[in-house]
N, C-alpha and C. Protein backbone atom coordinates (compact mmCIF):
# COMPACT_ATOMS: atom_id res chain seq x y z
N UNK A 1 80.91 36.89 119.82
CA UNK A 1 81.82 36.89 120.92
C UNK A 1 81.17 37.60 122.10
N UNK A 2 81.03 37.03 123.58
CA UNK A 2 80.54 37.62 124.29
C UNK A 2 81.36 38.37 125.10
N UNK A 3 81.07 39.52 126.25
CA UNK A 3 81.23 40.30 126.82
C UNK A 3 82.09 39.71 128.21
N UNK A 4 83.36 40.15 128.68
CA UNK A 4 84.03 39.64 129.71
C UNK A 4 83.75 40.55 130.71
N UNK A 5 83.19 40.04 131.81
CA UNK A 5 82.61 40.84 132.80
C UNK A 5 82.67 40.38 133.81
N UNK A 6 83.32 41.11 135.38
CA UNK A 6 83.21 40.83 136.72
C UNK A 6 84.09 39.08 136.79
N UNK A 7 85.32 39.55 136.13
CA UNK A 7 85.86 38.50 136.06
C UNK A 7 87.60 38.89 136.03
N UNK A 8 88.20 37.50 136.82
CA UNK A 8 89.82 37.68 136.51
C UNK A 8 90.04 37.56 135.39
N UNK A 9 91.28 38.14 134.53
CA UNK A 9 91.48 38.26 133.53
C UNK A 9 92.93 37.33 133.43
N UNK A 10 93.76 37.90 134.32
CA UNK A 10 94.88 37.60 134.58
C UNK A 10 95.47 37.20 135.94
N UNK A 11 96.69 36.86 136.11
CA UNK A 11 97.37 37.08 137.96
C UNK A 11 96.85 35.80 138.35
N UNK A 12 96.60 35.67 139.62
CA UNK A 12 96.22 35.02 140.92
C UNK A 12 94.79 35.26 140.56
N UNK A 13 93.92 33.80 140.89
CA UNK A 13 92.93 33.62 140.40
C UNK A 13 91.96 33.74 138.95
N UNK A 14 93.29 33.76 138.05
CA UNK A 14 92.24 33.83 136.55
C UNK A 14 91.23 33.27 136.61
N UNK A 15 89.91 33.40 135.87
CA UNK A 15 88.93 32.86 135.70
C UNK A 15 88.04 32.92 136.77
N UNK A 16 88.41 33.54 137.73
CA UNK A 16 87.57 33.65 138.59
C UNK A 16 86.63 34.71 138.61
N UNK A 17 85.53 35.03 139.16
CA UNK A 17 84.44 35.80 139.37
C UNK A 17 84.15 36.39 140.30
N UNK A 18 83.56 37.95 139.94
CA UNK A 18 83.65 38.51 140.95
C UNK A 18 81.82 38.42 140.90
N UNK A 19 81.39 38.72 142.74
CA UNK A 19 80.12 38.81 142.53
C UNK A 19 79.85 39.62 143.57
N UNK A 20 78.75 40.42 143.56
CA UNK A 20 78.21 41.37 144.15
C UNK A 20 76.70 40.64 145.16
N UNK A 21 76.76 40.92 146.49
CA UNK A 21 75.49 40.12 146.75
C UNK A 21 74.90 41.57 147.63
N UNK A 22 73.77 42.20 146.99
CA UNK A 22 73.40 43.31 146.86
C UNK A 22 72.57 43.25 148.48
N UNK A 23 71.85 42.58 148.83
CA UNK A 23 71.03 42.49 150.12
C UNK A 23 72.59 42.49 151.17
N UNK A 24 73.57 41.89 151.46
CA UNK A 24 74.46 42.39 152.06
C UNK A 24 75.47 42.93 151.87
N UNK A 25 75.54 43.72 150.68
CA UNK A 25 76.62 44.79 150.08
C UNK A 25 77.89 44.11 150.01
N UNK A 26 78.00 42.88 150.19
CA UNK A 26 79.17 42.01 150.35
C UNK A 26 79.55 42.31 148.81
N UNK A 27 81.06 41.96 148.78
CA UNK A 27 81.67 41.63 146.85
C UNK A 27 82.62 40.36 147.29
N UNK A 28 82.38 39.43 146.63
CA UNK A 28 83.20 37.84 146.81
C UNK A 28 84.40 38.16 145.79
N UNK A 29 85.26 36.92 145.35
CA UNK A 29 85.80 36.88 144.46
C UNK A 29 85.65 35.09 144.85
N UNK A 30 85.43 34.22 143.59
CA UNK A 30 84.73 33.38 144.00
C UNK A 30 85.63 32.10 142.68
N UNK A 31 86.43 31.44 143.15
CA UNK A 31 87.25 30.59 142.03
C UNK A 31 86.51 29.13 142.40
N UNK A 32 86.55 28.35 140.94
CA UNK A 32 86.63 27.04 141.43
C UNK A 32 87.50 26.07 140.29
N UNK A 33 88.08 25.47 141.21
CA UNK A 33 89.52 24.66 140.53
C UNK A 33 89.09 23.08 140.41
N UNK A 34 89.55 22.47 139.67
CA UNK A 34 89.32 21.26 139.89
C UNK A 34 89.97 20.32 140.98
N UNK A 35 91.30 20.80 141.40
CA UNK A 35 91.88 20.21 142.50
C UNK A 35 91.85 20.66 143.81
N UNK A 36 91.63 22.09 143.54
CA UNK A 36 91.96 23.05 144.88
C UNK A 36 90.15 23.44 145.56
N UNK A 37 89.20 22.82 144.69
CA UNK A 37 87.88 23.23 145.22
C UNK A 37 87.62 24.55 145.15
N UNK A 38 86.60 25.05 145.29
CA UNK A 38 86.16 26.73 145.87
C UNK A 38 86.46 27.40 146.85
N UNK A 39 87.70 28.70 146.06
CA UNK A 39 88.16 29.44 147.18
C UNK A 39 87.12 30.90 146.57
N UNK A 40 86.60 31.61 147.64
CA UNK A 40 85.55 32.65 148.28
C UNK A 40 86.52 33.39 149.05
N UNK A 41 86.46 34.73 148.39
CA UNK A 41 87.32 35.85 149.33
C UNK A 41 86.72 36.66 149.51
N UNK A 42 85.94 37.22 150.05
CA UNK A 42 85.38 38.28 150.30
C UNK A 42 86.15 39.82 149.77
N UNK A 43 86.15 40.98 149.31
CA UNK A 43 86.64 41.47 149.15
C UNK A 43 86.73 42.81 150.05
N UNK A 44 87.61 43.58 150.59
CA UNK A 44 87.10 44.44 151.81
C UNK A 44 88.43 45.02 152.39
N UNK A 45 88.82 45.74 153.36
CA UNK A 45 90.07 46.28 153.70
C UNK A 45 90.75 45.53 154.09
N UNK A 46 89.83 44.17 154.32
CA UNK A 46 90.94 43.32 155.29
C UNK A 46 91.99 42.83 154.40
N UNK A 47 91.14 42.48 153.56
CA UNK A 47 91.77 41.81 152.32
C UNK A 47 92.31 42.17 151.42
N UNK A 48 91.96 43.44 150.57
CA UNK A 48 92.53 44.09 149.80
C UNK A 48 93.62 45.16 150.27
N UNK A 49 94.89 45.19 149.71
CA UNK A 49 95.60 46.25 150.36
C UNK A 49 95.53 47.73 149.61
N UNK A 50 95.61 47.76 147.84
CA UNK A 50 95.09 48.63 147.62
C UNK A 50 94.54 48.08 145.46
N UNK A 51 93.75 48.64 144.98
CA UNK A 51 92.73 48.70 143.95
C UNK A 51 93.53 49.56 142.91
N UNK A 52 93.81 49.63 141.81
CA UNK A 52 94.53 50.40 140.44
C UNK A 52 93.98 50.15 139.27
N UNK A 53 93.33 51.59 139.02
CA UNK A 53 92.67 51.27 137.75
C UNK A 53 93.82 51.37 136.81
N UNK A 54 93.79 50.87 135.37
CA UNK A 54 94.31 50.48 134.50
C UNK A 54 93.80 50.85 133.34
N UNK A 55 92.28 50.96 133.10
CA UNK A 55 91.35 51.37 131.49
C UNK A 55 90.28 51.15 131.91
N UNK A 56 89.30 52.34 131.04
CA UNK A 56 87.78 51.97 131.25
C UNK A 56 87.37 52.00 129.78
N UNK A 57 86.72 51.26 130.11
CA UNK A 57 85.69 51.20 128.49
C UNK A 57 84.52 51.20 128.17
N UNK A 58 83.87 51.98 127.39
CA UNK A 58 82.48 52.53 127.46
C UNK A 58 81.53 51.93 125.97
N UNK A 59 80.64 51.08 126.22
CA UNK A 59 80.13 50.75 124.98
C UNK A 59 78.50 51.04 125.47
N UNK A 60 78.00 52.06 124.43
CA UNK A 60 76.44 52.42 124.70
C UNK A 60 76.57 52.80 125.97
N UNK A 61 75.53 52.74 126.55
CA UNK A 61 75.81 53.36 128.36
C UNK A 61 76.44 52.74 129.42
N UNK A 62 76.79 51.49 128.91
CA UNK A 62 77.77 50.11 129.79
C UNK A 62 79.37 50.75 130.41
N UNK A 63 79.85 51.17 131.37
CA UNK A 63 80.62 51.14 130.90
C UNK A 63 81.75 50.32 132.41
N UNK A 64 83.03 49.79 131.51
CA UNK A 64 83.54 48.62 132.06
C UNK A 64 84.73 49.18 132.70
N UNK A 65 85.37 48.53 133.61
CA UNK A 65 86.85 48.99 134.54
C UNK A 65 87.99 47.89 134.52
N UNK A 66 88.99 48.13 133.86
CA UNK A 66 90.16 47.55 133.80
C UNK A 66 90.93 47.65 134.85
N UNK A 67 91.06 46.72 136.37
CA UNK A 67 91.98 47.51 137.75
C UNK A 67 92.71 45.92 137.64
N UNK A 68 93.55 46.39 138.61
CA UNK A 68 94.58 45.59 139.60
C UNK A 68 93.86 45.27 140.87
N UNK A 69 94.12 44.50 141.43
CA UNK A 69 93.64 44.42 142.89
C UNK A 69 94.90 43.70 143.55
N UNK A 70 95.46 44.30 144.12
CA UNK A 70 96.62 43.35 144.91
C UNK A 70 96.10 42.94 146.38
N UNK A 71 96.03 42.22 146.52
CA UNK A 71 95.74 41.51 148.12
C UNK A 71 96.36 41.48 149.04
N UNK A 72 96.07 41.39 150.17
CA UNK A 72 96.62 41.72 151.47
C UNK A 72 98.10 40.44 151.61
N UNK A 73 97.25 39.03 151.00
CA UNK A 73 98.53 38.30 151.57
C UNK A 73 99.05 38.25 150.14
N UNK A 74 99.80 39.62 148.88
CA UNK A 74 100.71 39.54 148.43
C UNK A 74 100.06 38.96 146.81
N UNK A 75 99.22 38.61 146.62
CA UNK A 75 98.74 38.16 145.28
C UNK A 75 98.05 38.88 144.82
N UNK A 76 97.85 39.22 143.30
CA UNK A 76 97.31 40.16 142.67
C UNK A 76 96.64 39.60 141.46
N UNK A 77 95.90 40.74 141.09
CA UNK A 77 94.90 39.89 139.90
C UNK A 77 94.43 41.12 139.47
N UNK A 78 94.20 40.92 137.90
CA UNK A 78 93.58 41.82 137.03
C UNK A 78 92.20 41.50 136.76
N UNK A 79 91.37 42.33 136.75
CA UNK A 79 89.85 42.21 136.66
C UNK A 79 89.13 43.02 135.73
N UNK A 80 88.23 42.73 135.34
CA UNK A 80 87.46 43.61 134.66
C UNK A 80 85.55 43.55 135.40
N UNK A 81 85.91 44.87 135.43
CA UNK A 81 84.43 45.47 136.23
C UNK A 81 83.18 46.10 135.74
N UNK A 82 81.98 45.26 135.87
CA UNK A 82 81.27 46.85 135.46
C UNK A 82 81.06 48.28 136.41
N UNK A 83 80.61 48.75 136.25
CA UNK A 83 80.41 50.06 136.92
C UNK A 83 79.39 50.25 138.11
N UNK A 84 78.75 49.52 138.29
CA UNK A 84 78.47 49.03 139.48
C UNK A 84 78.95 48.39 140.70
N UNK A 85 79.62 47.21 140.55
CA UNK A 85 80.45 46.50 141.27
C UNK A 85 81.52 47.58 141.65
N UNK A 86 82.04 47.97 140.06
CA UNK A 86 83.55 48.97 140.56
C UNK A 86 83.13 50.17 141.62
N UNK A 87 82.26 51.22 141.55
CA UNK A 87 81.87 52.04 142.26
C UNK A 87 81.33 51.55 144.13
N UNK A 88 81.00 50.29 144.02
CA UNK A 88 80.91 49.65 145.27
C UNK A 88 82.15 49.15 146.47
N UNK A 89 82.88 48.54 145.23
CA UNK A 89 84.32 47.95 145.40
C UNK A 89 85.19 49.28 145.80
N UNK A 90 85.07 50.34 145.24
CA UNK A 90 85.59 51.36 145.85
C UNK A 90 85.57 52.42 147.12
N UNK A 91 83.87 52.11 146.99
CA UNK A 91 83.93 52.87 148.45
C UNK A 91 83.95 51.57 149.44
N UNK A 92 84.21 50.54 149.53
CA UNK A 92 84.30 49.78 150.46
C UNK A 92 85.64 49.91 150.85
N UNK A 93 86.75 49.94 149.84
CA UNK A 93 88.04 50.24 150.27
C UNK A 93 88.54 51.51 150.38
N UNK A 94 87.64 52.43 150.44
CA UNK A 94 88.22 53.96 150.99
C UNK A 94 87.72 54.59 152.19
């Protein structure tokens, strides 16, 4: 069984992915539907209204972030993070 990572879990946008693009510190959230095509959200103050962690989980030195992210226009989604992304994702919204 593999590892669920940088991904919706639940909410608004399941299955979707989160991605980190390190040369412009950007974080997407990045879905693709079969009817609705690829929706790309950037993630950032504009967008996010506020971030809630929920559980972290630590396996060997990995360790993972269980949050909320509710969005600016009202939709929310559960994610799971590694510790990279999450520590990025956070100071972008503080």
């Amino acid at each position: 069984m593999g590892l669920i990572r940088n991904m919706v879990t639940a909410g608004d946008y399941k299955g979707a992915n989160i991605i980190y693009k390190a040369f412009s510190e950007k974080i997407y959230l990045e879905a693709k539907g079969i009817l609705a095509g690829k929706t790309k959200v950037e993630l950032n103050k504009k967008t996010v209204r506020k971030m809630e962690v929920k559980g972290q989980s630590q396996t060997g030195v990995v360790t993972d972030y269980q949050v909320v992210i509710y969005f600016a226009d009202g939709k929310k989604s559960q994610v799971i993070l590694e510790a990279l992304i999450y520590n990025k994702l956070s100071a972008k919204l503080f």
